[in-house]
Protein backbone atom coordinates (compact mmCIF):
# COMPACT_ATOMS: atom_id res chain seq x y z
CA UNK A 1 21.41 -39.79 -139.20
CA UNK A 2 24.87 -39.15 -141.23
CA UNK A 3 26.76 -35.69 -141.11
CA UNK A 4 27.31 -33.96 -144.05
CA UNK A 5 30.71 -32.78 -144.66
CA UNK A 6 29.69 -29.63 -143.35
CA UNK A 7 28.56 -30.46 -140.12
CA UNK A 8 31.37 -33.59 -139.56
CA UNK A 9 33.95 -32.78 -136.61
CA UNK A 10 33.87 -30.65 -133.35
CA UNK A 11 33.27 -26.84 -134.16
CA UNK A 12 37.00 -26.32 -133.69
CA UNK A 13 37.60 -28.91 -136.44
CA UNK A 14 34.53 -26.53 -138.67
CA UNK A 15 36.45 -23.39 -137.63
CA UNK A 16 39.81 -24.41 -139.22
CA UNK A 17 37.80 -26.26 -141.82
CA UNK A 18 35.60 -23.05 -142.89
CA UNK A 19 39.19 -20.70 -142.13
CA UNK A 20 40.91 -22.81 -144.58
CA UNK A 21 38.24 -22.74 -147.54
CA UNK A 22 37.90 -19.04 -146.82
CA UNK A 23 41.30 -18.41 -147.31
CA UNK A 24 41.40 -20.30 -150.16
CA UNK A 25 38.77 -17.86 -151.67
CA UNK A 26 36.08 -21.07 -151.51
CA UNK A 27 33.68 -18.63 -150.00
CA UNK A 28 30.18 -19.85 -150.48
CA UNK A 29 31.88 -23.58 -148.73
CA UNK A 30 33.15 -21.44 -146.10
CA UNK A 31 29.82 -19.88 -145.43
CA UNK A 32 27.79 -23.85 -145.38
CA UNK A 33 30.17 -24.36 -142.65
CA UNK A 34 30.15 -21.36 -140.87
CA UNK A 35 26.27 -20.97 -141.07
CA UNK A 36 26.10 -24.38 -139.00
CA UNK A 37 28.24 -23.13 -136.26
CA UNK A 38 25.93 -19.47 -136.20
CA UNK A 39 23.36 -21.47 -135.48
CA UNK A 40 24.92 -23.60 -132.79
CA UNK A 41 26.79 -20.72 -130.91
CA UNK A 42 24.97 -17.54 -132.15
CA UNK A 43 26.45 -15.76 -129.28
CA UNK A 44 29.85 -15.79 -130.88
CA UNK A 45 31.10 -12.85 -133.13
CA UNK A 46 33.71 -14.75 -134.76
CA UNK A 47 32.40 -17.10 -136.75
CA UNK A 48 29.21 -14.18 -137.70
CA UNK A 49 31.71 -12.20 -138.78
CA UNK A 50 33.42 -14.30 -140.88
CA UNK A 51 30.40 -15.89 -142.64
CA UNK A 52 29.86 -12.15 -143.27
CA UNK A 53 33.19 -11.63 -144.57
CA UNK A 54 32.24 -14.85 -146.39
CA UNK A 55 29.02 -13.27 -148.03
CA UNK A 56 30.42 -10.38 -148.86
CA UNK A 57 33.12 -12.11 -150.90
CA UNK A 58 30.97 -13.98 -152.80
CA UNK A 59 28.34 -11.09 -152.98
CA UNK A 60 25.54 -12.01 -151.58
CA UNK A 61 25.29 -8.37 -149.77
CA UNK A 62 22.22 -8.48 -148.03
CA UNK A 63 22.97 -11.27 -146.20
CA UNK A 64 26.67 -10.07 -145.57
CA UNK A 65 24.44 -6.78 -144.38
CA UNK A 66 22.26 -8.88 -141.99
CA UNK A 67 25.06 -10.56 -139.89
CA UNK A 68 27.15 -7.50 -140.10
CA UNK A 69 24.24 -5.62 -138.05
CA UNK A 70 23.59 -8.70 -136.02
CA UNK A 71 27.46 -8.51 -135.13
CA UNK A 72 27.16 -4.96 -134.62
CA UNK A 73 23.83 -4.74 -132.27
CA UNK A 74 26.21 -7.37 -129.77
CA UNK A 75 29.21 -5.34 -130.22
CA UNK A 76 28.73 -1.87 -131.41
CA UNK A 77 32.31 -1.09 -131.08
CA UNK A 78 34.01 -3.84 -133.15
CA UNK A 79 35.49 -1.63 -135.92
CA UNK A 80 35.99 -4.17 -138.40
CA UNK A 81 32.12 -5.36 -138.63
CA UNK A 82 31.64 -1.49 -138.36
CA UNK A 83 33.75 -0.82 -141.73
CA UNK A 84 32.61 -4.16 -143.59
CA UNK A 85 29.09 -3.32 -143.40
CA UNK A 86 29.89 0.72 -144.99
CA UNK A 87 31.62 -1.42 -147.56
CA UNK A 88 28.73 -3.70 -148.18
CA UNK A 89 26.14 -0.98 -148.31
CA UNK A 90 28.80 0.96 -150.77
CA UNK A 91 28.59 -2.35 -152.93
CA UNK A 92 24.38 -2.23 -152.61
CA UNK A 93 24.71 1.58 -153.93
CA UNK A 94 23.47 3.20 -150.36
CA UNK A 95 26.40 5.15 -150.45
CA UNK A 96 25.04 7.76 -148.03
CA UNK A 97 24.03 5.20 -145.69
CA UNK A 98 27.44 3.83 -145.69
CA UNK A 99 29.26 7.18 -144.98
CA UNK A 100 28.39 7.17 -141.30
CA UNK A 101 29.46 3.41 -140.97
CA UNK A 102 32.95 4.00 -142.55
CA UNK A 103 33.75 7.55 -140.13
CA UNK A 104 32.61 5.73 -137.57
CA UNK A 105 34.72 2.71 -138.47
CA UNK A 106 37.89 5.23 -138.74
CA UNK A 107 37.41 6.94 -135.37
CA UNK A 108 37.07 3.26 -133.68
CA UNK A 109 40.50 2.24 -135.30
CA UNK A 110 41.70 5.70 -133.84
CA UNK A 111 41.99 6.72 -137.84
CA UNK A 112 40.84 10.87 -136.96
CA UNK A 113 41.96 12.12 -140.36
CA UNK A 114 39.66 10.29 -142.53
């Protein structure tokens, strides 16, 4: 059984791997790699949040949507996932939806203007 170039290395090696094509605005790569190490350590909210991040950049929204909530039903708190997902349901048009994501998203990063 051969690796694919997606799967070679440790999952550090895949973390920097998929950081470094994301970065590099290669974000459907990023998101082969990064869907390889969701599956192997779906307990993690890093790498689900940046295969989010990495759907949403190459919009395919209702995927970036599903691993936002996923993110989100772990950790309702993280802010970040919180304000991605009002920006991806913006993007899909459910601009109402998104509303309560984004205040919400505000008051977590202690924004109380907005």
């Amino acid at each position: 059984m051969s690796e694919t170039y997606f799967e070679f290395g440790t999952p550090a090696d895949r973390w920097d791997r998929a950081g470094m094509f994301f970065e590099a605005k290669e974000y459907l790569t990023a998101a082969r790699i990064l869907e390889g190490l969701v599956e192997e350590a779906p307990e993690l909210v890093a790498p689900r949040l940046l295969l989010a991040r990495s759907y949403y950049h190459s919009a395919r929204l209702g995927k970036a949507e599903t691993e936002l909530r996923t993110v989100l039903d772990r950790d309702p708190v993280e802010h970040y996932a919180r304000l991605m997902l009002g920006r991806t349901l913006e993007r899909q048009g459910r601009s109402a939806e998104a509303a309560g994501h984004l205040r919400m998203a505000a008051a977590l990063a202690g924004d109380f203007d907005g």
